[in-house]
N, C-alpha and C. Protein backbone atom coordinates (compact mmCIF):
# COMPACT_ATOMS: atom_id res chain seq x y z
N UNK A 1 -6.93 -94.85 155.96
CA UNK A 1 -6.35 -95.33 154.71
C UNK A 1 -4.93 -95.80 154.96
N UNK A 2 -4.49 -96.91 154.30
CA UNK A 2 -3.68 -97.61 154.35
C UNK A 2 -2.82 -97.10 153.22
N UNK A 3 -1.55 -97.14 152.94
CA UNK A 3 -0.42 -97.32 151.82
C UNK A 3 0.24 -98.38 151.35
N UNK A 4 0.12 -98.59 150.79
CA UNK A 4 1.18 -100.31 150.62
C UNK A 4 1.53 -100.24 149.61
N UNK A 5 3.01 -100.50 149.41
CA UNK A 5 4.12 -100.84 148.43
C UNK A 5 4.07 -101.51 148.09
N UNK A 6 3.83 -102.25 146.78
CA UNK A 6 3.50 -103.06 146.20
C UNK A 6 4.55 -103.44 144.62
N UNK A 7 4.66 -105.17 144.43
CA UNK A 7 5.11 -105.08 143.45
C UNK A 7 4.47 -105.73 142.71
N UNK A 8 3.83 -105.69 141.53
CA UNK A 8 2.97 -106.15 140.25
C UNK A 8 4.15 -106.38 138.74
N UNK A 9 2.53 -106.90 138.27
CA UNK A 9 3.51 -107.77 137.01
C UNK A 9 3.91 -106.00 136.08
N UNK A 10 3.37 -105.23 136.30
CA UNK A 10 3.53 -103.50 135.77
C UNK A 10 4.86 -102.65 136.41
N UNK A 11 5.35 -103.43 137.36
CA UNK A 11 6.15 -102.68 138.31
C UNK A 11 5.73 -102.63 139.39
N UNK A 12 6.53 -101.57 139.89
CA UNK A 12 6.10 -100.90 141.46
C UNK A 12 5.20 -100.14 141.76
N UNK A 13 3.82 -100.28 142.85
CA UNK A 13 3.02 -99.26 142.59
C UNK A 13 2.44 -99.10 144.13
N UNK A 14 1.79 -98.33 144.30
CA UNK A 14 1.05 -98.21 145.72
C UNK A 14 -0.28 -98.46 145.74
N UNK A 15 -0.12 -99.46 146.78
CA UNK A 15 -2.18 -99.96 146.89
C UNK A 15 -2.37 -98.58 148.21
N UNK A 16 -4.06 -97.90 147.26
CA UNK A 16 -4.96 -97.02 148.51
C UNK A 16 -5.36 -98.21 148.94
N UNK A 17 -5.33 -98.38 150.61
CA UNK A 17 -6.81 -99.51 151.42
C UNK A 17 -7.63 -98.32 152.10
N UNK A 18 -8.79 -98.28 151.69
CA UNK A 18 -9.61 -97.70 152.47
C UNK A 18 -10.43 -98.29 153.28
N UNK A 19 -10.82 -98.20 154.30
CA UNK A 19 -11.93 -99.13 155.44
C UNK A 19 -12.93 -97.94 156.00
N UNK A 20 -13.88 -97.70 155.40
CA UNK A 20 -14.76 -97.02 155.86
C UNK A 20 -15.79 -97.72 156.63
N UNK A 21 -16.32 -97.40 157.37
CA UNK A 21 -17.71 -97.56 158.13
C UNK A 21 -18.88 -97.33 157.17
N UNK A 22 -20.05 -98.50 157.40
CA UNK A 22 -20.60 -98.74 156.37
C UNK A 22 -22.17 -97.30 156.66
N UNK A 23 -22.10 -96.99 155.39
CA UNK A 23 -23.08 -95.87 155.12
C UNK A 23 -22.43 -94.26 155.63
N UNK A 24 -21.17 -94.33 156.03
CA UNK A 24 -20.54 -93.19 156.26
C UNK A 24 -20.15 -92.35 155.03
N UNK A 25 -20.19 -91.40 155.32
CA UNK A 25 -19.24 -89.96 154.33
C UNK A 25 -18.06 -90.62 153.19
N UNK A 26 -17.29 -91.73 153.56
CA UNK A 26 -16.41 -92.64 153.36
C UNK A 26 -16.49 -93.43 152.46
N UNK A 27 -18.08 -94.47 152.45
CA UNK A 27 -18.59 -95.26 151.90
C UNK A 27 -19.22 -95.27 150.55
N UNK A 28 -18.04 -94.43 149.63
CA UNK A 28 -18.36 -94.25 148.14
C UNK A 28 -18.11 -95.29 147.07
N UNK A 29 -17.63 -96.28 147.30
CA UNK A 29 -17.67 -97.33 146.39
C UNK A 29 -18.22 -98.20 145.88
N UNK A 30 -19.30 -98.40 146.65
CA UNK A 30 -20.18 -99.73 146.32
C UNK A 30 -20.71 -98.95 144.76
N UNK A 31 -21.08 -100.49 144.16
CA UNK A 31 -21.66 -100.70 143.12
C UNK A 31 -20.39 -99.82 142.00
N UNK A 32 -19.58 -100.06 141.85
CA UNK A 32 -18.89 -99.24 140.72
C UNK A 32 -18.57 -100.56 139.80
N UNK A 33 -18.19 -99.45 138.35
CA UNK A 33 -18.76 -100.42 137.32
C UNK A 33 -17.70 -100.63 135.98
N UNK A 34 -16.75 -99.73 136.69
CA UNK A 34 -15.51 -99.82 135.55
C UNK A 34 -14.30 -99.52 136.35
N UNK A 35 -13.06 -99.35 135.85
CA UNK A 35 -11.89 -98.79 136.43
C UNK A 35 -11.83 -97.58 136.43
N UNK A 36 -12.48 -96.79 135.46
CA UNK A 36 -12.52 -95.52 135.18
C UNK A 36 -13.32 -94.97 136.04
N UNK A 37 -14.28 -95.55 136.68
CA UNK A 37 -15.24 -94.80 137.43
C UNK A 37 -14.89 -94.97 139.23
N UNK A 38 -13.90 -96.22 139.31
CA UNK A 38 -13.58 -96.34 140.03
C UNK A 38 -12.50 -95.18 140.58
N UNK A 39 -11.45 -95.30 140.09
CA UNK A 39 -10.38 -94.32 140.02
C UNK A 39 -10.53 -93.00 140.32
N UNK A 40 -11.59 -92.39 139.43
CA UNK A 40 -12.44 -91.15 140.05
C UNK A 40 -12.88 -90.57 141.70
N UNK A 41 -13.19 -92.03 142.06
CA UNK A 41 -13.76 -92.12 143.27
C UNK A 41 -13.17 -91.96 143.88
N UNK A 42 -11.97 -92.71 143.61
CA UNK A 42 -11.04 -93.04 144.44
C UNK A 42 -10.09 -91.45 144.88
N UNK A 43 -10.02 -90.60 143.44
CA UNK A 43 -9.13 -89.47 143.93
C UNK A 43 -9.83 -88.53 144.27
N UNK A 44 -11.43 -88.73 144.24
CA UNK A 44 -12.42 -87.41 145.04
C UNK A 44 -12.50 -87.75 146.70
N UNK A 45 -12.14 -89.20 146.93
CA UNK A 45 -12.14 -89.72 148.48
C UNK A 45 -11.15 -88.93 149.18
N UNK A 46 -9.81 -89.27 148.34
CA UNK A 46 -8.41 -89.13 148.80
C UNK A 46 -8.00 -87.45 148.76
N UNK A 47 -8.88 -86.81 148.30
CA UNK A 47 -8.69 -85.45 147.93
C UNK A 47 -9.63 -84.83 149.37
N UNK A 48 -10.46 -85.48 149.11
CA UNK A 48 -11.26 -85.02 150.64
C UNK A 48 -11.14 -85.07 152.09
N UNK A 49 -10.84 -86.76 152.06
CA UNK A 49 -10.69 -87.13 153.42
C UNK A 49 -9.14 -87.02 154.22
N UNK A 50 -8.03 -86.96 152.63
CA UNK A 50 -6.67 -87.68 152.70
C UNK A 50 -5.90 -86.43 152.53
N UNK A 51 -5.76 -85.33 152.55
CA UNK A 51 -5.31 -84.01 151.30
C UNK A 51 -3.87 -83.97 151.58
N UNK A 52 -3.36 -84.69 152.63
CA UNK A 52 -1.80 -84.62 152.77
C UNK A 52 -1.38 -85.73 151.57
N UNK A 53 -2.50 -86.87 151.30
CA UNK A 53 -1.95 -88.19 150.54
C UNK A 53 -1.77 -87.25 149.34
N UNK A 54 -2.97 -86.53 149.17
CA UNK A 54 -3.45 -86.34 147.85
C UNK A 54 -2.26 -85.34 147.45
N UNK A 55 -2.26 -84.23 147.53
CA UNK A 55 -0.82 -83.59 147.70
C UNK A 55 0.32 -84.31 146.99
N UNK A 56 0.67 -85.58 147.49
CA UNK A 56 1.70 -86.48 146.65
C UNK A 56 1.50 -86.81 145.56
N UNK A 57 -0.19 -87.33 145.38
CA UNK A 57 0.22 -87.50 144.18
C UNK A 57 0.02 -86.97 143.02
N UNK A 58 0.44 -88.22 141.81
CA UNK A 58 0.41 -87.34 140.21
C UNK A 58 -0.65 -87.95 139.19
N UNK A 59 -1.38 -86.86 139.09
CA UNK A 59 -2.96 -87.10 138.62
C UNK A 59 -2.90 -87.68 137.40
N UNK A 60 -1.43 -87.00 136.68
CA UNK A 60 -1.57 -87.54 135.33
C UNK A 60 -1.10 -89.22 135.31
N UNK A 61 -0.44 -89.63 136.00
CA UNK A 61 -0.16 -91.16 136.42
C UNK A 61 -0.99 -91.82 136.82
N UNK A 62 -2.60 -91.15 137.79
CA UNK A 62 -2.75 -92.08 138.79
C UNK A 62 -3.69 -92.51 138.22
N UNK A 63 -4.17 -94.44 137.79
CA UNK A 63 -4.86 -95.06 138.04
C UNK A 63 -4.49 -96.56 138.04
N UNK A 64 -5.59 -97.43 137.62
CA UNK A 64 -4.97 -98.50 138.24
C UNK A 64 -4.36 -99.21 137.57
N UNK A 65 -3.50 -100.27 137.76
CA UNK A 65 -2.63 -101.19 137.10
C UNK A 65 -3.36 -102.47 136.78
N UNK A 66 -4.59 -102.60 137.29
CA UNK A 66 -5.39 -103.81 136.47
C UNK A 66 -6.17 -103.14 137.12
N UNK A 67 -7.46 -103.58 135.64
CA UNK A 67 -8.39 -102.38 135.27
C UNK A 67 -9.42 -103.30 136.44
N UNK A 68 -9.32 -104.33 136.80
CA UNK A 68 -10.30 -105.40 137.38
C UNK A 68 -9.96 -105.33 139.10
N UNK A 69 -8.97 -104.38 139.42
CA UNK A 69 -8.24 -104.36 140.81
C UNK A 69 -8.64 -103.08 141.73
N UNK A 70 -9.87 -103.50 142.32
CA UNK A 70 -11.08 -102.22 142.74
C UNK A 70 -11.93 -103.41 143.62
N UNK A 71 -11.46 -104.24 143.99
CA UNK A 71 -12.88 -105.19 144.94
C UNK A 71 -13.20 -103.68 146.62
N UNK A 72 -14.42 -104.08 146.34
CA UNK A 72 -15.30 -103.19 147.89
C UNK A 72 -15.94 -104.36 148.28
N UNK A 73 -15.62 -104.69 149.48
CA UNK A 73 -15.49 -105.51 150.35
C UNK A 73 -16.53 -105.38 151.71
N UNK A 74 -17.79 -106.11 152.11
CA UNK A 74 -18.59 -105.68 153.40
C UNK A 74 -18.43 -106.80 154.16
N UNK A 75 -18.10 -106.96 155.08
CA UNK A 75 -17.90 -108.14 155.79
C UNK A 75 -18.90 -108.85 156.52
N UNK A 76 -19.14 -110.09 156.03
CA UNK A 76 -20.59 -110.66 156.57
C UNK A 76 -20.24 -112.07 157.02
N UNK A 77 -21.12 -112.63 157.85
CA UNK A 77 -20.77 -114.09 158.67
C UNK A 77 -21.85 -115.02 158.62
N UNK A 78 -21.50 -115.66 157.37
CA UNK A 78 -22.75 -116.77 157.48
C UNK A 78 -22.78 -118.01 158.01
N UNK A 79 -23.76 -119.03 158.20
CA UNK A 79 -24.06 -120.40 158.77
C UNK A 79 -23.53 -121.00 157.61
N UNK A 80 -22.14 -121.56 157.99
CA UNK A 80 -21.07 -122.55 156.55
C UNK A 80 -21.98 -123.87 155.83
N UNK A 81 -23.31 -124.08 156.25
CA UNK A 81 -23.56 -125.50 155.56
C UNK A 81 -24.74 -125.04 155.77
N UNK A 82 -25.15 -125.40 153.72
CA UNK A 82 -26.29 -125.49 153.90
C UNK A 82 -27.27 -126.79 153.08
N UNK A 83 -28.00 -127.40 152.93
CA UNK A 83 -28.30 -128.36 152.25
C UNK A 83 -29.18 -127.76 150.39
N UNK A 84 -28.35 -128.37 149.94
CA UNK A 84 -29.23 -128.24 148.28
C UNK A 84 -29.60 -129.52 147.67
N UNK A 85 -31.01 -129.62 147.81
CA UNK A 85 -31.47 -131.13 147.37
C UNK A 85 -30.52 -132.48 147.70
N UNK A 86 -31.21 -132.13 148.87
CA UNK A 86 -30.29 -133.59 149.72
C UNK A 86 -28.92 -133.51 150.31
N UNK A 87 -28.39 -132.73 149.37
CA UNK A 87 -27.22 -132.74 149.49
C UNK A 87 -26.59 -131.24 150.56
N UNK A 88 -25.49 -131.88 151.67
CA UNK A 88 -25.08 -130.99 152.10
C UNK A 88 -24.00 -130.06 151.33
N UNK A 89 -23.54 -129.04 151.40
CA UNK A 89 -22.80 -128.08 150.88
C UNK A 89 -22.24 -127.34 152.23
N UNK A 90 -20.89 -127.53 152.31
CA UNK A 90 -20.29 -126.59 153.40
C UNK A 90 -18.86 -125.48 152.99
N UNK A 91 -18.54 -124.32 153.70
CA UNK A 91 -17.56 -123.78 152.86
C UNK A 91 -16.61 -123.23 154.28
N UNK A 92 -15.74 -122.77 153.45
CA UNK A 92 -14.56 -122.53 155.04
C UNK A 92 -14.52 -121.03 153.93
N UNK A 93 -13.85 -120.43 155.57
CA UNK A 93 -12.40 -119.12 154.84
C UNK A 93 -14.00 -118.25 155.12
N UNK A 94 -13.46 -117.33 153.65
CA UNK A 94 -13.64 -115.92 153.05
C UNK A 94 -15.27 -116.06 152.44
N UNK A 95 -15.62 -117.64 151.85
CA UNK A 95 -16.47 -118.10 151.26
C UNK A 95 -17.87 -117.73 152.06
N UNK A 96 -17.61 -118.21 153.44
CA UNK A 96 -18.82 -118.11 154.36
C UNK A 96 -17.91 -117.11 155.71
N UNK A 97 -16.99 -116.77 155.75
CA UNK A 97 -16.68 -116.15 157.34
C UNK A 97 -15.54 -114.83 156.67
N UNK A 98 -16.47 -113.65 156.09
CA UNK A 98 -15.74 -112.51 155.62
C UNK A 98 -15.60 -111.47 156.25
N UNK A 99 -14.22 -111.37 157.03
CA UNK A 99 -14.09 -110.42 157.76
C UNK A 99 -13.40 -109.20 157.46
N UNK A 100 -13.73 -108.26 158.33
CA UNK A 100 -12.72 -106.98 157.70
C UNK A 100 -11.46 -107.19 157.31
N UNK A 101 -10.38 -106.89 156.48
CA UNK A 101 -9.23 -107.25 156.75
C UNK A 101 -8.15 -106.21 157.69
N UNK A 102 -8.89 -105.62 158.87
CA UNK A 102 -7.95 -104.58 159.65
C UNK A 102 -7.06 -105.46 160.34
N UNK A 103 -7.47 -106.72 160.55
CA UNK A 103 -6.72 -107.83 161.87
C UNK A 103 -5.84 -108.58 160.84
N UNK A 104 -6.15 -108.85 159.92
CA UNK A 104 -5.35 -109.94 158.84
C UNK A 104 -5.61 -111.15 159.22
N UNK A 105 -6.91 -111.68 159.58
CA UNK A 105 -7.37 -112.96 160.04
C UNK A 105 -7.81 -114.12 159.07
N UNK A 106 -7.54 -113.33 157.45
CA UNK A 106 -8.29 -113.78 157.08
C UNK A 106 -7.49 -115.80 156.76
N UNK A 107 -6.13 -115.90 156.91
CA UNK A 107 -5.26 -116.97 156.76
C UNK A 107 -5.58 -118.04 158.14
N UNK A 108 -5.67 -116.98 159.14
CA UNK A 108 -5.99 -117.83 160.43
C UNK A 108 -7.46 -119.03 160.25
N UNK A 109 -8.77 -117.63 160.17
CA UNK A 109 -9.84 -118.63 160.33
C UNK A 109 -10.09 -119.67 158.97
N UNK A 110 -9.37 -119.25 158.22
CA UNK A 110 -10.12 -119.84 157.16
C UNK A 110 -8.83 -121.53 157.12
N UNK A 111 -7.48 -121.22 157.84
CA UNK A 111 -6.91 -122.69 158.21
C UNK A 111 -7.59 -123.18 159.49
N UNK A 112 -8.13 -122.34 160.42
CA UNK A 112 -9.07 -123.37 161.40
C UNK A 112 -9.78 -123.80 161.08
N UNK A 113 -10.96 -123.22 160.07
CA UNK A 113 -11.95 -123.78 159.83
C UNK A 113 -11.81 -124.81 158.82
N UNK A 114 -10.55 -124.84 158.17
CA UNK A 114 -10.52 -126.09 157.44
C UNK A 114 -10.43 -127.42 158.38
N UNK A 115 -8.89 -127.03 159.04
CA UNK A 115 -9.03 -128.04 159.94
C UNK A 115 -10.32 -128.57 160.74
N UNK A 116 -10.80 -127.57 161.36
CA UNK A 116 -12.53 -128.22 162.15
C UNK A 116 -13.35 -129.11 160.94
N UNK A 117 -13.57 -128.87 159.25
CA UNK A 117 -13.94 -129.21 158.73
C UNK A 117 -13.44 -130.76 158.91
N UNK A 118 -12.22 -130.68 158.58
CA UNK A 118 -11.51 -132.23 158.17
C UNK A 118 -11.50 -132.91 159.61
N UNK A 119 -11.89 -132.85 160.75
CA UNK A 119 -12.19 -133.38 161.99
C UNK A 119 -13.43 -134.07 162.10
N UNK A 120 -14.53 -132.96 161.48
CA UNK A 120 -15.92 -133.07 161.00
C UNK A 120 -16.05 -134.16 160.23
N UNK A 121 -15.53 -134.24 159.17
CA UNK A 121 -15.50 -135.50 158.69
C UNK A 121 -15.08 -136.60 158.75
N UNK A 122 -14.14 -136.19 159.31
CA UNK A 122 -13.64 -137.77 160.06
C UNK A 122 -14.37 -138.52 160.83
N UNK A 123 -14.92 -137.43 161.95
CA UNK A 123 -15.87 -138.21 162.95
C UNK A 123 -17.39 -138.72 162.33
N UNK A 124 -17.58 -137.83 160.90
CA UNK A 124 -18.91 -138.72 160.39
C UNK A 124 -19.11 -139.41 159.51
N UNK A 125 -17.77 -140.12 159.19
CA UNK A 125 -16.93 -140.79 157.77
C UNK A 125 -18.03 -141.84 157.80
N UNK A 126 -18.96 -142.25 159.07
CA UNK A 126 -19.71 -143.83 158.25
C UNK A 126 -20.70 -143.33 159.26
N UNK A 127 -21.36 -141.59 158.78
CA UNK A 127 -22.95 -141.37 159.23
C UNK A 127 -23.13 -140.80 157.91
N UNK A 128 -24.61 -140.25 157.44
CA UNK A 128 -24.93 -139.83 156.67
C UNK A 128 -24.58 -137.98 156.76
N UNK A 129 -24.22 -137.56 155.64
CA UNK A 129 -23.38 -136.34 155.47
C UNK A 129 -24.54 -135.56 154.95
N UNK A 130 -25.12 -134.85 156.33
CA UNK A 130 -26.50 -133.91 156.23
C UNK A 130 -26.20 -132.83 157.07
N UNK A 131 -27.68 -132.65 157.45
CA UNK A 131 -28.02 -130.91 157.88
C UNK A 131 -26.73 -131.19 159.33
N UNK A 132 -27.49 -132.17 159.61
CA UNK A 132 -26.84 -132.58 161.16
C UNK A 132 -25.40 -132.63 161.33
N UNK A 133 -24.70 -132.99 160.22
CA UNK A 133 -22.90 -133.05 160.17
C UNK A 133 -22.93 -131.32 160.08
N UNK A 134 -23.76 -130.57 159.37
CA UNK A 134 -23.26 -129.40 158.79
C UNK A 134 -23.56 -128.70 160.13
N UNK A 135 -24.30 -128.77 161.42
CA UNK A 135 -24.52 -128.44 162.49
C UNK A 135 -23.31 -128.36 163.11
N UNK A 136 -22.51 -129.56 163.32
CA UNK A 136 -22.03 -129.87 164.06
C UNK A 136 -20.41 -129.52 163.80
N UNK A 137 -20.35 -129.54 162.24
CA UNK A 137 -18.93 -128.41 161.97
C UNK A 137 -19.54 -126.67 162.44
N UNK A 138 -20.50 -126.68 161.98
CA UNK A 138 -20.68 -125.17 162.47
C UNK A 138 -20.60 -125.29 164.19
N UNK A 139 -20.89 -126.43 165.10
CA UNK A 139 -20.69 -125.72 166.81
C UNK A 139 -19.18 -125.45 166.59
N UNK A 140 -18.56 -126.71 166.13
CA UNK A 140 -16.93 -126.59 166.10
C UNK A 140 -16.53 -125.53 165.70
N UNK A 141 -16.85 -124.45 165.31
CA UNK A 141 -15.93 -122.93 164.42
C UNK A 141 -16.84 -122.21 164.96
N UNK A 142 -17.83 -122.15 165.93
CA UNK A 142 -18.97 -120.90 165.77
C UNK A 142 -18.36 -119.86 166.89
N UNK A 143 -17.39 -120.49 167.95
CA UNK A 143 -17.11 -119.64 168.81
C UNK A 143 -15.86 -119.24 168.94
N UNK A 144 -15.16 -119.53 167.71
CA UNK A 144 -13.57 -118.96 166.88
C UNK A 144 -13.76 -117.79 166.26
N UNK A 145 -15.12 -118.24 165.20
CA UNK A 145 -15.43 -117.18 164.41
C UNK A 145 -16.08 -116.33 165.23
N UNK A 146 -16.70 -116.04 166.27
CA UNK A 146 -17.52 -115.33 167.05
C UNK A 146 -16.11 -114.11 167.57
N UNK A 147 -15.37 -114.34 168.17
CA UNK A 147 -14.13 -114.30 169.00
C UNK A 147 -13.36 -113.21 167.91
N UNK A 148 -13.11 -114.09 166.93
CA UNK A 148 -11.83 -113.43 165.93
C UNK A 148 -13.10 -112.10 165.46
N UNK A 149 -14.19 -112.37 165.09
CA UNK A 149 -15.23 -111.31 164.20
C UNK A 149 -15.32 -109.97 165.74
N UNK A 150 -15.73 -110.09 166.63
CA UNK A 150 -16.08 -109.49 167.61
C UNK A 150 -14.86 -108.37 167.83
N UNK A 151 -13.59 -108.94 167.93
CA UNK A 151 -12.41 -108.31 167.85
C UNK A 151 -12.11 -107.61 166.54
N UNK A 152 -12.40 -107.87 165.21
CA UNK A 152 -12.18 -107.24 164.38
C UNK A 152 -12.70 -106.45 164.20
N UNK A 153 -14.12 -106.36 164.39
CA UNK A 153 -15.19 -104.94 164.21
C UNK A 153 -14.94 -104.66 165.44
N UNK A 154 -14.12 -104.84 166.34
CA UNK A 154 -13.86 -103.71 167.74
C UNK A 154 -12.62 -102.32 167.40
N UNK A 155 -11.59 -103.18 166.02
CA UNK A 155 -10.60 -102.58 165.91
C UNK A 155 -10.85 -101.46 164.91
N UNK A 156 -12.07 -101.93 164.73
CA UNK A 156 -12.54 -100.53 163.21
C UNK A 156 -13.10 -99.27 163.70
N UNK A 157 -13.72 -99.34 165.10
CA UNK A 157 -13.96 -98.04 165.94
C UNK A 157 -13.16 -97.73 166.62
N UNK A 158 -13.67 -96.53 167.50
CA UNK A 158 -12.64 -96.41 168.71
C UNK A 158 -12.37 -97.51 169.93
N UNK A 159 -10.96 -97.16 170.06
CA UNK A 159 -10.40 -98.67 170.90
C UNK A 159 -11.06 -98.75 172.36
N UNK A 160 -11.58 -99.02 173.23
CA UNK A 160 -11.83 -98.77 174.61
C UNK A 160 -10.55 -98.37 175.19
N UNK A 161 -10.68 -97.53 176.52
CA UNK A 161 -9.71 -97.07 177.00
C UNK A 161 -8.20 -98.15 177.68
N UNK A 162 -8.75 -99.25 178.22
CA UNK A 162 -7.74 -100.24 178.71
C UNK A 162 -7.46 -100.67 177.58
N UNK A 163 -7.53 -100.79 176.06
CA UNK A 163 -6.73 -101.13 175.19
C UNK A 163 -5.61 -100.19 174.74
N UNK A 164 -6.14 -99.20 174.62
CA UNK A 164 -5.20 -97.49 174.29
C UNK A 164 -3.93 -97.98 175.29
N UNK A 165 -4.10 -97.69 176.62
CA UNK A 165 -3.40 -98.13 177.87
C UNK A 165 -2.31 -99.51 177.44
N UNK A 166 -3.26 -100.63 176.71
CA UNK A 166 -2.60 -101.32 176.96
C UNK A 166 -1.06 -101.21 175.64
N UNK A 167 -1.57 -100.57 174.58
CA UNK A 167 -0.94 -99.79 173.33
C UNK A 167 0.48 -98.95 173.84
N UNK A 168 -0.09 -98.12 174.84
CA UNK A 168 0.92 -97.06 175.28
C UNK A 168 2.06 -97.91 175.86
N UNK A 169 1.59 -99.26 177.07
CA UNK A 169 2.46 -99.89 177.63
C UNK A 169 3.42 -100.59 176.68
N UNK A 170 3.26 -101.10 175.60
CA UNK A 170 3.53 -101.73 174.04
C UNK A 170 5.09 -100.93 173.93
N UNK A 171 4.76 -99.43 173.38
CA UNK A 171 5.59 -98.66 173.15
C UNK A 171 7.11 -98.26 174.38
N UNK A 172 6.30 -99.03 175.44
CA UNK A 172 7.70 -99.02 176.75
C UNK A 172 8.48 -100.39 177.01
N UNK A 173 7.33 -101.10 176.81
CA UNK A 173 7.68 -102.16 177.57
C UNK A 173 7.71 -103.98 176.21
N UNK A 174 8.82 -104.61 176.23
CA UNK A 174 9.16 -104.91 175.19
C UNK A 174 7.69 -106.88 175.25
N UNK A 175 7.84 -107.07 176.64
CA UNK A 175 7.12 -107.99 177.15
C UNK A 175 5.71 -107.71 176.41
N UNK A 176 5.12 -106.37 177.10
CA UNK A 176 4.10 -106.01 176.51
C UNK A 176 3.43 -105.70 175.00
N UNK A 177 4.63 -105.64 174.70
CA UNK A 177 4.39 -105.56 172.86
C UNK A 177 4.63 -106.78 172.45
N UNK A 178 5.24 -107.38 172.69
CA UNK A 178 5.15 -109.44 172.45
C UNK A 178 3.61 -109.71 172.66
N UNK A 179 3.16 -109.25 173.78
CA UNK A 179 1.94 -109.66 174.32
C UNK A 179 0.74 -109.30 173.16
N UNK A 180 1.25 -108.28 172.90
CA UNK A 180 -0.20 -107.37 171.94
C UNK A 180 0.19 -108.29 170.44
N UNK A 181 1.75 -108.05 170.02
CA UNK A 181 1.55 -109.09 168.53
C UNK A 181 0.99 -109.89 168.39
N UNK A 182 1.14 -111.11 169.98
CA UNK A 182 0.35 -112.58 169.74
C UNK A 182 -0.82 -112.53 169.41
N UNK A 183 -1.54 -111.46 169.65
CA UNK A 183 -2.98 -111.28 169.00
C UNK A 183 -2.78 -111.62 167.66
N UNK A 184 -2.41 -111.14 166.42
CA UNK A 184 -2.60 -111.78 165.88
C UNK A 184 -2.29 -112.81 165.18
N UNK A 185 -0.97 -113.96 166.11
CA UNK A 185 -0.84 -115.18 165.82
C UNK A 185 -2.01 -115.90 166.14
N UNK A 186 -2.54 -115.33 167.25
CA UNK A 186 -3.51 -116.27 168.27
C UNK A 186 -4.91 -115.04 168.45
N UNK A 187 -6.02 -114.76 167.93
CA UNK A 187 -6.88 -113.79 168.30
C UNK A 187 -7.81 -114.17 168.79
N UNK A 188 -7.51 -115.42 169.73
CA UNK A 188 -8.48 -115.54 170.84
C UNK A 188 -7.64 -114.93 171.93
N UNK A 189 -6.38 -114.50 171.90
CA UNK A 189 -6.23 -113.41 173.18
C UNK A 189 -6.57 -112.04 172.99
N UNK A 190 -6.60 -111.65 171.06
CA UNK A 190 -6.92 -110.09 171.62
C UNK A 190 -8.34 -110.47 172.21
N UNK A 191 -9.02 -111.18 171.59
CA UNK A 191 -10.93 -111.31 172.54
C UNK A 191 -10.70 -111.06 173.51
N UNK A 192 -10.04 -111.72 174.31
CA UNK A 192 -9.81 -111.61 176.06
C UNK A 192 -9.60 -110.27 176.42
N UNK A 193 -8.30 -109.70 175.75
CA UNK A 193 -7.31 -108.94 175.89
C UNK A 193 -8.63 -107.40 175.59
N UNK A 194 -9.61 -107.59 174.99
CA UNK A 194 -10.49 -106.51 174.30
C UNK A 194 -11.97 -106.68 175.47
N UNK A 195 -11.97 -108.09 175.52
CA UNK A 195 -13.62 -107.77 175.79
C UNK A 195 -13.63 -108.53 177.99
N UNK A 196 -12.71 -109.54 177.82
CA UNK A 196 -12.60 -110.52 179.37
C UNK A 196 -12.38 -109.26 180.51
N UNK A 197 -11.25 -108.20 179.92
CA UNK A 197 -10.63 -107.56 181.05
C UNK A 197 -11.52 -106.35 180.96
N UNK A 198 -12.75 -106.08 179.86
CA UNK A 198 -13.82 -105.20 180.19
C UNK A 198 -14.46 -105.58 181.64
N UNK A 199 -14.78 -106.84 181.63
CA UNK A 199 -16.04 -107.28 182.19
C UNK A 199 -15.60 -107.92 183.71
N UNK A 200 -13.63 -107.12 184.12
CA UNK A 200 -13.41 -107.71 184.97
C UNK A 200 -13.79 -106.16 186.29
């Protein structure tokens, strides 16, 4: 669980992020159906899993500041184009490529994949705009999104040991913690940085 300071149109308040693993002990939110029922959940989680959080806080204060501000989130990766009566339909981002938000990728892929989109069309500005264009933006993003997704559900378990290692070096060495941020300017190096120097 995450903390975040937050400022809303209500004031100042603290966002819970929880990221559970799906069907775990953790995974109490799906399907909720009000704020009220949400909220509940939320302080039987934090009471259980969290008891130092919970401890802080004040029961008679705690719920939410918009009653609609409770999204549970599963992260799934679909094929961006699909055809509906003739017509192609394609989507970028969050729409078709929803990833956890532990990496904060979600600004990255969803400006690559625009850009690959608007490339996509350029190059088929005077072909017919079908299954086959929607193919061919999907090769363009399939191995970004492959890369950035692979690394993000790597960061939600335990880390492999040459990443820990490479973490510890982070905390000494100032080169090496430059090295680890660029991940996520650029998260085709954590891929490398996670899965290349496994397989060396």
């Amino acid at each position: 669980m995450f903390e975040i300071p937050s400022m809303t149109e209500q004031g100042p308040v603290t966002i819970l992020f929880i990221m559970a693993i799906p069907k775990s002990d953790l995974d109490v939110f799906k399907g909720m159906k009000n704020g009220e029922e949400f909220t509940c959940k939320m302080s039987d989680a934090v009471q259980r899993f969290f008891p130092h959080v919970y401890k802080r806080m004040d029961m008679e204060k705690f719920k939410l500041c918009d009653e609609n501000g409770y999204p549970a989130i599963t992260s799934v990766i679909r094929k961006p184009y699909l055809m509906v009566h003739d017509k192609l339909v394609v989507g970028c981002g969050d729409s078709v490529f929803l990833n956890d938000p532990i990496t904060g990728q979600g600004c990255n892929l969803s400006s690559f994949c625009a850009e690959q989109l608007y490339e996509t069309l350029i190059e088929w500005k005077h072909s017919k705009w079908d299954g086959e264009m929607g193919e061919s933006y999907w090769k363009r993003t399939k191995q970004y999104v492959k890369e950035i997704t692979e690394w993000t559900n790597a960061m939600t378990g335990p880390l492999p040991e040459h990443v820990v290692q490479l973490l510890m070096q982070g905390a000494q060495d100032q080169d090496k913690a430059n090295e680890i941020a660029q991940w996520f300017a650029d998260p085709t190096t954590a891929f490398e940085a996670f899965f290349s120097r496994m397989n060396v």
